[in-house]
PDB file of N, CA and C in Angstrom:
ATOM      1  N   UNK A   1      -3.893   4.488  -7.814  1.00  0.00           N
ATOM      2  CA  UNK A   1      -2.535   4.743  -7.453  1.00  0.00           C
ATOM      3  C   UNK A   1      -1.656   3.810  -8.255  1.00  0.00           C
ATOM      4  N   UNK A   2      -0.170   4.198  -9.193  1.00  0.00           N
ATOM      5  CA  UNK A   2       0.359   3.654  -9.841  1.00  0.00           C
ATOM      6  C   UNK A   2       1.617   4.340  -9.891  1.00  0.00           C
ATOM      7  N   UNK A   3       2.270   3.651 -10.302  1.00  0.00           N
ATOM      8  CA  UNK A   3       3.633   4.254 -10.487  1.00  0.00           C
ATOM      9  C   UNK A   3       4.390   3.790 -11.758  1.00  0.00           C
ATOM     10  N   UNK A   4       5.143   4.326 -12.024  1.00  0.00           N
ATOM     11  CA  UNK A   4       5.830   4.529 -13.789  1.00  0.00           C
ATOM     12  C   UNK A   4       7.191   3.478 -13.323  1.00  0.00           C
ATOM     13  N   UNK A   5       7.078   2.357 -13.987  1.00  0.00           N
ATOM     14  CA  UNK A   5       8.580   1.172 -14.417  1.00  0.00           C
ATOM     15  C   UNK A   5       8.706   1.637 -15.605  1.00  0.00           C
ATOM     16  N   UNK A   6       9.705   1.100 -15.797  1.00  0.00           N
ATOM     17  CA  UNK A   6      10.263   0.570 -17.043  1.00  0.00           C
ATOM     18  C   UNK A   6      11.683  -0.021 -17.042  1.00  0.00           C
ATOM     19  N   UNK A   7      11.820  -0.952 -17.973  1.00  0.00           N
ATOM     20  CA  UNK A   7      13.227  -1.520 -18.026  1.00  0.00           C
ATOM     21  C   UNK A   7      14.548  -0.383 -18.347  1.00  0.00           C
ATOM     22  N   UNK A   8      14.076   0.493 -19.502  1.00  0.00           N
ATOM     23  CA  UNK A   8      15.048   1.002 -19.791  1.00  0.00           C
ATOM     24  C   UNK A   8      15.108   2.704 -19.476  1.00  0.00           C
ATOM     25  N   UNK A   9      13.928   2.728 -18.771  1.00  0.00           N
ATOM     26  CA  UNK A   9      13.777   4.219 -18.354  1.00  0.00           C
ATOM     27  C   UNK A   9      12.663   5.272 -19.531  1.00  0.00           C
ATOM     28  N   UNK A  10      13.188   4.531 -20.764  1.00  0.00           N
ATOM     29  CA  UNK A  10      12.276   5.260 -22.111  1.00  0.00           C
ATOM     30  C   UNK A  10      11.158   4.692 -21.940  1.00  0.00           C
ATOM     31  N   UNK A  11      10.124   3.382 -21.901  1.00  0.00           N
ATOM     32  CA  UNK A  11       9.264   3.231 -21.423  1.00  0.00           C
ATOM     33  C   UNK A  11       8.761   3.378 -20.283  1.00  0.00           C
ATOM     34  N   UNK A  12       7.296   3.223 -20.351  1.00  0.00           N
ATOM     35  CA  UNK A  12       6.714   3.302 -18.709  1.00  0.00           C
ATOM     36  C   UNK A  12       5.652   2.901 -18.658  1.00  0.00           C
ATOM     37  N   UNK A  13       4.946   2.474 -17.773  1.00  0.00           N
ATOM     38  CA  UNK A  13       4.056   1.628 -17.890  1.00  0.00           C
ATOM     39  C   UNK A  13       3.065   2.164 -16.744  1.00  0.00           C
ATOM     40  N   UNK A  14       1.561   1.562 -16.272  1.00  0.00           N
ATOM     41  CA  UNK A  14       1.541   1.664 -14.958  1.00  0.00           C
ATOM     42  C   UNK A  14       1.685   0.140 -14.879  1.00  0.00           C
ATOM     43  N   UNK A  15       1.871   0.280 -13.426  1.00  0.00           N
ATOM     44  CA  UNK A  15       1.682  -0.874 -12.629  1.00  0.00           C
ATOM     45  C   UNK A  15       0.829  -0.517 -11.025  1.00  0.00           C
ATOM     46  N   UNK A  16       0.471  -2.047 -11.021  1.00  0.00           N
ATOM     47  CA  UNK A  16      -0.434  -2.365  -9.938  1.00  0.00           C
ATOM     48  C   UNK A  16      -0.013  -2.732  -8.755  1.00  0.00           C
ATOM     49  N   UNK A  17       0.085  -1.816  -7.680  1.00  0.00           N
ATOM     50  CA  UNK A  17       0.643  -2.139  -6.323  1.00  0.00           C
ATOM     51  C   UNK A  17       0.823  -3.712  -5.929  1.00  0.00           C
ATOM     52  N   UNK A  18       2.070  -4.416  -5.358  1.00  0.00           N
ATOM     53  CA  UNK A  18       1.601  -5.597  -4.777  1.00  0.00           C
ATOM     54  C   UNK A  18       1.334  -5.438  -3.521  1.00  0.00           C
ATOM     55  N   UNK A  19       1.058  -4.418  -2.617  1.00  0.00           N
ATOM     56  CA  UNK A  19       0.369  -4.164  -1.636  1.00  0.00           C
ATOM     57  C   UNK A  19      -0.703  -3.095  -1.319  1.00  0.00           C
ATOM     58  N   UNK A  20      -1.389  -2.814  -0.202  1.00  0.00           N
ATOM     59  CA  UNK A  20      -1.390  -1.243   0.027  1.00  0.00           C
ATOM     60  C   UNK A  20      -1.569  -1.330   1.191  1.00  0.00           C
ATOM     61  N   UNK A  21      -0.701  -0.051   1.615  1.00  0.00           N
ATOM     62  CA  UNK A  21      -0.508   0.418   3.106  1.00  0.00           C
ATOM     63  C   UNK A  21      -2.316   0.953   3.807  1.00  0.00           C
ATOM     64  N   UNK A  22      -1.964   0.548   4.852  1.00  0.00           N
ATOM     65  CA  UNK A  22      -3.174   1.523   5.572  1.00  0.00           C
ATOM     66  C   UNK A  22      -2.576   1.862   6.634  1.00  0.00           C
ATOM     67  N   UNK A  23      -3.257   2.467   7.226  1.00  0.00           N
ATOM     68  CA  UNK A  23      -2.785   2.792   8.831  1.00  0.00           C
ATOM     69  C   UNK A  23      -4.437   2.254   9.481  1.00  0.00           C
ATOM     70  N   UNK A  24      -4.196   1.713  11.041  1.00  0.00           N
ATOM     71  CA  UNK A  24      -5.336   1.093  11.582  1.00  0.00           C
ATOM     72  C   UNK A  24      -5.450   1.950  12.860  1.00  0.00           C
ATOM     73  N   UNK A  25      -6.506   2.562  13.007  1.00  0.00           N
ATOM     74  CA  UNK A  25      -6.859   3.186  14.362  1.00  0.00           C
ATOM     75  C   UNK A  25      -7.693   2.437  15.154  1.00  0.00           C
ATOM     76  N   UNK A  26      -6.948   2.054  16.226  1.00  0.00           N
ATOM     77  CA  UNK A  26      -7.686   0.976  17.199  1.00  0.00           C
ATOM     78  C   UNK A  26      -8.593   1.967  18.096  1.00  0.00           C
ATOM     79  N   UNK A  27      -9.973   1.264  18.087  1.00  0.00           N
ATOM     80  CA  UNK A  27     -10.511   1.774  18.987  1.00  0.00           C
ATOM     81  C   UNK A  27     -10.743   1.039  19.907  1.00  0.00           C
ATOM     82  N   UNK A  28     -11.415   1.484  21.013  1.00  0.00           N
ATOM     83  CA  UNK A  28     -11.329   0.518  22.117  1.00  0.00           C
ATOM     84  C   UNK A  28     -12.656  -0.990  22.355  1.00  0.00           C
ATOM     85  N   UNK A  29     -13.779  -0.956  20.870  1.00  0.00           N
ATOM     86  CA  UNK A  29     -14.074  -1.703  21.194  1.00  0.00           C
ATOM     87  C   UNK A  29     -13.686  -3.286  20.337  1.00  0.00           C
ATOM     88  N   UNK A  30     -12.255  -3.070  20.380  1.00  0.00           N
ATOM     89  CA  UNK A  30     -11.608  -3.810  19.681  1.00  0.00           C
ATOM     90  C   UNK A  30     -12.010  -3.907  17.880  1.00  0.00           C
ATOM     91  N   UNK A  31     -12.326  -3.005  17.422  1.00  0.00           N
ATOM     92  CA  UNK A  31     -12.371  -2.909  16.029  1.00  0.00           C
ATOM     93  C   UNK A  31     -11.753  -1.776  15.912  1.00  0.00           C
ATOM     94  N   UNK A  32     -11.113  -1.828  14.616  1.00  0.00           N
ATOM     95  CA  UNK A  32     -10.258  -0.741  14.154  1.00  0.00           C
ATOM     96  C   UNK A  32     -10.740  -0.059  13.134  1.00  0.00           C
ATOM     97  N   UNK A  33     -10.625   1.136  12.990  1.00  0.00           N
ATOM     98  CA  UNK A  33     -10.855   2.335  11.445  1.00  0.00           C
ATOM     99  C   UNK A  33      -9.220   1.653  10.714  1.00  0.00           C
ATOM    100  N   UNK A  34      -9.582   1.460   9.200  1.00  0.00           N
ATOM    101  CA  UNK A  34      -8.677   1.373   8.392  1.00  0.00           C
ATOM    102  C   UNK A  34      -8.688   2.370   7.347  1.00  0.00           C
ATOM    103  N   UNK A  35      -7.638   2.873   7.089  1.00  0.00           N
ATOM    104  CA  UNK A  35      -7.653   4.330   6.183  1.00  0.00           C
ATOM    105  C   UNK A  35      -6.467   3.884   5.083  1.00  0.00           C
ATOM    106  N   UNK A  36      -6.496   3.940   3.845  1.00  0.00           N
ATOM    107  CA  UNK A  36      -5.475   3.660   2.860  1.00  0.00           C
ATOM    108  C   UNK A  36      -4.735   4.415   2.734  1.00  0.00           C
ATOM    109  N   UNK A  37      -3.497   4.496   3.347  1.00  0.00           N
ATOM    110  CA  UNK A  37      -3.104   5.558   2.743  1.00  0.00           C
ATOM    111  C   UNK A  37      -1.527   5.289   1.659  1.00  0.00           C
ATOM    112  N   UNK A  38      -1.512   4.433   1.514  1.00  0.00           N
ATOM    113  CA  UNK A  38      -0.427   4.102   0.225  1.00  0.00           C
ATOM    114  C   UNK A  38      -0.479   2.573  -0.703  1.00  0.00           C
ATOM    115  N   UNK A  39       0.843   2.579  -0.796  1.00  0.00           N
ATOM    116  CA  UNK A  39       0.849   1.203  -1.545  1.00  0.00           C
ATOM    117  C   UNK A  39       2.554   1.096  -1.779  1.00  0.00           C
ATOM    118  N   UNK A  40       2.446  -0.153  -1.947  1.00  0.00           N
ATOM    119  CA  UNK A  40       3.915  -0.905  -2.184  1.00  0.00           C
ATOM    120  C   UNK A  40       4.385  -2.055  -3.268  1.00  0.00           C
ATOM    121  N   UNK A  41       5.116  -1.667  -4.007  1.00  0.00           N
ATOM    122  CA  UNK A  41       5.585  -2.360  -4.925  1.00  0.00           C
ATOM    123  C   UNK A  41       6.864  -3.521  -4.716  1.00  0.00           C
ATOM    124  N   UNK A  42       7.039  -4.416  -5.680  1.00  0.00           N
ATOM    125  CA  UNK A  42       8.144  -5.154  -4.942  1.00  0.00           C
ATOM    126  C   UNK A  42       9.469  -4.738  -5.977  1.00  0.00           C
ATOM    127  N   UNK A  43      10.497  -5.181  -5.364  1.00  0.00           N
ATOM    128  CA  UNK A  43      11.782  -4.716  -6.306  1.00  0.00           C
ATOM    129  C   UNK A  43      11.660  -5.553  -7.541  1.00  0.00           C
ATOM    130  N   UNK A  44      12.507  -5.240  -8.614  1.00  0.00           N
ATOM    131  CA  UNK A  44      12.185  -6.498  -9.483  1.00  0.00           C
ATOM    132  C   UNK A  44      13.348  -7.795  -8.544  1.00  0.00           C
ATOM    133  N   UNK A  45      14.284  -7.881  -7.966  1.00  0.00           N
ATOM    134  CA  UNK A  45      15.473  -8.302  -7.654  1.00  0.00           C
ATOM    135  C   UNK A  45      14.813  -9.279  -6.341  1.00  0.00           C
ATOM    136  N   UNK A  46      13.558  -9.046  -5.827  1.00  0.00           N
ATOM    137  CA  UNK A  46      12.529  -9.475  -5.326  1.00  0.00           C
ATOM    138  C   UNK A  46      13.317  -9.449  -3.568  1.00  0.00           C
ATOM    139  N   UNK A  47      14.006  -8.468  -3.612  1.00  0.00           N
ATOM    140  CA  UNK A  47      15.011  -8.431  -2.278  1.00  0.00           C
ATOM    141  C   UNK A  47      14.274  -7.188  -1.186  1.00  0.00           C
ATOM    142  N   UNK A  48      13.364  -6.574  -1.770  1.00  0.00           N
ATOM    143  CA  UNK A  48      12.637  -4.895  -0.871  1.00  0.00           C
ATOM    144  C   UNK A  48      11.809  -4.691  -1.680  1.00  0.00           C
ATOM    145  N   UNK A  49      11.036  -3.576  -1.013  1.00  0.00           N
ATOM    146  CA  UNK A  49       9.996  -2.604  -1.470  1.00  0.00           C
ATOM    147  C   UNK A  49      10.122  -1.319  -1.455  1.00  0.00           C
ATOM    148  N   UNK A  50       9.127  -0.914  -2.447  1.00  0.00           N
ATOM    149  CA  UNK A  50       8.977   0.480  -2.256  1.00  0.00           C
ATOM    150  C   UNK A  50       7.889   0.958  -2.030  1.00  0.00           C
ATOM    151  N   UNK A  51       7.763   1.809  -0.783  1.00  0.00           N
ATOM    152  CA  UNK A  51       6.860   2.071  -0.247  1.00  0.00           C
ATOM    153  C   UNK A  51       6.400   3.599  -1.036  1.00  0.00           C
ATOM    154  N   UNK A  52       5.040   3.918  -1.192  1.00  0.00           N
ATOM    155  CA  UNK A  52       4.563   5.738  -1.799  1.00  0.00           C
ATOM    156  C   UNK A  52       3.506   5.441  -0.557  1.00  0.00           C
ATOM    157  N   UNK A  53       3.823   7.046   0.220  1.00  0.00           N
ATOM    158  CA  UNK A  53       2.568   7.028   1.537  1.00  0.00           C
ATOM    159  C   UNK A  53       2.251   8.379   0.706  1.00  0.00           C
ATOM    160  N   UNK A  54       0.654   8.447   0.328  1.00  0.00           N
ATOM    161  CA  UNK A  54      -0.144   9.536   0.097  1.00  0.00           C
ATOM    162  C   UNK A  54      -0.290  10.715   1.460  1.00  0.00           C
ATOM    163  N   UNK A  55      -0.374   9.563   2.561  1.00  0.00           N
ATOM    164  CA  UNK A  55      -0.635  10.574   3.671  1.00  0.00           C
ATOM    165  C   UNK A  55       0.663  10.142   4.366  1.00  0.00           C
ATOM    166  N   UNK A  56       1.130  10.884   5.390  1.00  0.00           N
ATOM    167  CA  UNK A  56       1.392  10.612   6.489  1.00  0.00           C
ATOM    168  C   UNK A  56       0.835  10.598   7.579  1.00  0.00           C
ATOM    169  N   UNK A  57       0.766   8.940   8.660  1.00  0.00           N
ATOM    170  CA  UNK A  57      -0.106   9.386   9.947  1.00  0.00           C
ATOM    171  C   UNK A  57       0.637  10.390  10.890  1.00  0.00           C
ATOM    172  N   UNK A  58       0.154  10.850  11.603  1.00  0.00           N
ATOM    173  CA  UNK A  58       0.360  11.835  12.413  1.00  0.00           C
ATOM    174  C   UNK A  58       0.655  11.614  13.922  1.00  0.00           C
ATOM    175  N   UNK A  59      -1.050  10.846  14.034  1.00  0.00           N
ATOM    176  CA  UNK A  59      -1.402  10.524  15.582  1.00  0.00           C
ATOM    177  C   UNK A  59      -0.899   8.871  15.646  1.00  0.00           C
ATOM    178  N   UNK A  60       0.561   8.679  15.574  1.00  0.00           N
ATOM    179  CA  UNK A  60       0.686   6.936  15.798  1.00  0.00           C
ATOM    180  C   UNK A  60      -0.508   5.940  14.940  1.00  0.00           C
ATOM    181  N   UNK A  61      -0.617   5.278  15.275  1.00  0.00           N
ATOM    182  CA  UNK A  61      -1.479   3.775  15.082  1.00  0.00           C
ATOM    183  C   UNK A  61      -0.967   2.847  14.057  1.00  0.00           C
ATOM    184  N   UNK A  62      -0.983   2.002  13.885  1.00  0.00           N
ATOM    185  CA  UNK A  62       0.044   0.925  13.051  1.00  0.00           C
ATOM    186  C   UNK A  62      -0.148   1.208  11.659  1.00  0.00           C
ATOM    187  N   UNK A  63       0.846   0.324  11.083  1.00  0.00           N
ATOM    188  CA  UNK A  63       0.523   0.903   9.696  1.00  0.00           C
ATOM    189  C   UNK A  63       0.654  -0.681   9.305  1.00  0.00           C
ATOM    190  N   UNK A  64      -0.352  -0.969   8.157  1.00  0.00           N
ATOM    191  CA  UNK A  64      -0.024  -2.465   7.848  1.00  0.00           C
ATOM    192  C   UNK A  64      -0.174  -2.756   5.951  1.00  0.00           C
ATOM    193  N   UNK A  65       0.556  -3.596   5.658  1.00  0.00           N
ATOM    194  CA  UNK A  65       0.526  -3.618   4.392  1.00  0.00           C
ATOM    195  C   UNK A  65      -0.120  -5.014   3.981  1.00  0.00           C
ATOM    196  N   UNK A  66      -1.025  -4.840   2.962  1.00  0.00           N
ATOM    197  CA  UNK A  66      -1.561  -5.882   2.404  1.00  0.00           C
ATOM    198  C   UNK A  66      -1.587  -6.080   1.203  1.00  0.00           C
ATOM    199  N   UNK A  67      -1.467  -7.749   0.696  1.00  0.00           N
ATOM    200  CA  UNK A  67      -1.776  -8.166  -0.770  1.00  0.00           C
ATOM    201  C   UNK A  67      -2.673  -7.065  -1.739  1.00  0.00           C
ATOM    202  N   UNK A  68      -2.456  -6.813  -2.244  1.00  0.00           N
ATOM    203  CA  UNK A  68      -3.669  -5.860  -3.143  1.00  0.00           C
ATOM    204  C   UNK A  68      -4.701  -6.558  -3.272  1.00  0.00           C
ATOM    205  N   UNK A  69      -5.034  -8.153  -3.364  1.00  0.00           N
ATOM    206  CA  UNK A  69      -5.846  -8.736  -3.876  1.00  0.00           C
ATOM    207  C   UNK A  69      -6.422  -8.827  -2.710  1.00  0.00           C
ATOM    208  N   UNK A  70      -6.006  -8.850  -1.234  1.00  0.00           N
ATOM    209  CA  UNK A  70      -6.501  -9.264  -0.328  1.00  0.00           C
ATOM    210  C   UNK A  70      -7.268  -7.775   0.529  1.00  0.00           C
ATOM    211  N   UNK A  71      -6.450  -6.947  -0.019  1.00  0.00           N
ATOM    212  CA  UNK A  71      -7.084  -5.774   0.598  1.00  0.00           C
ATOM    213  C   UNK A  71      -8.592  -5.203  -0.272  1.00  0.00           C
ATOM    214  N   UNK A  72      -8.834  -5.849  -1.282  1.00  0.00           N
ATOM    215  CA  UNK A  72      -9.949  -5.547  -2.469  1.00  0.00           C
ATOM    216  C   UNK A  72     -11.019  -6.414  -2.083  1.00  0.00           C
ATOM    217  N   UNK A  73     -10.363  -7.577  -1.342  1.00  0.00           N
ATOM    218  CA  UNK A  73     -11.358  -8.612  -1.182  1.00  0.00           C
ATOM    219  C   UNK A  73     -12.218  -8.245   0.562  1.00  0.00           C
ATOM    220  N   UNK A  74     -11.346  -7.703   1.335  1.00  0.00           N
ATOM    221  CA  UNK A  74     -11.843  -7.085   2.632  1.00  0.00           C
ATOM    222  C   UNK A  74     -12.707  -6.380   2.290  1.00  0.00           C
ATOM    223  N   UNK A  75     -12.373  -5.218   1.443  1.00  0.00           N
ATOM    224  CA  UNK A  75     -12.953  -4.246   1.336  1.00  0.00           C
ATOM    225  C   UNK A  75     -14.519  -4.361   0.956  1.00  0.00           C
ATOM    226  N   UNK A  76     -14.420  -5.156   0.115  1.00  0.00           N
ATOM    227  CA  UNK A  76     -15.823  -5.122  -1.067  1.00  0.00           C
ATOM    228  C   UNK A  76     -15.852  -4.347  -1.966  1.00  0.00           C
ATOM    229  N   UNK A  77     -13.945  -4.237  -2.620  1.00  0.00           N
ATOM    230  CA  UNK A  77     -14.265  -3.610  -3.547  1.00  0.00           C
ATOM    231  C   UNK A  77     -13.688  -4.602  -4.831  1.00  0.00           C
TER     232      UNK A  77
END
């Protein structure tokens, strides 16, 4: 997942999420299903984000955003 910058609009680049969204389905024996379903970039102006959701959840459950580096490192990937 990447998305197209550029300074002047004529270039583009990818770039590498500084987050990614999941959504967490709690189950009840206190562990949760985590499902990826986006990612988030930061402004350059470093004031917001922009969020891209691949999915939308449907059925509630939180949605949480993480470091990219930190969500790679959970993962084992």
């Amino acid at each position: 997942m990447a998305r197209n910058s550029g300074s002047n609009g004529n270039q583009s680049r990818q770039a590498e999420p500084e987050f990614i969204a999941y959504q967490i389905d709690q189950k009840s024996d206190d562990k949760g299903f985590w499902r990826r379903i986006g990612a988030a970039w930061e402004h350059q102006d470093g004031k917001g984000l922009s969020l891209q959701l691949d999915f939308l959840p449907i059925d509630g459950g939180r949605i949480v955003l993480r470091h990219h580096g930190e969500a790679n490192e959970e993962k084992g990937a």
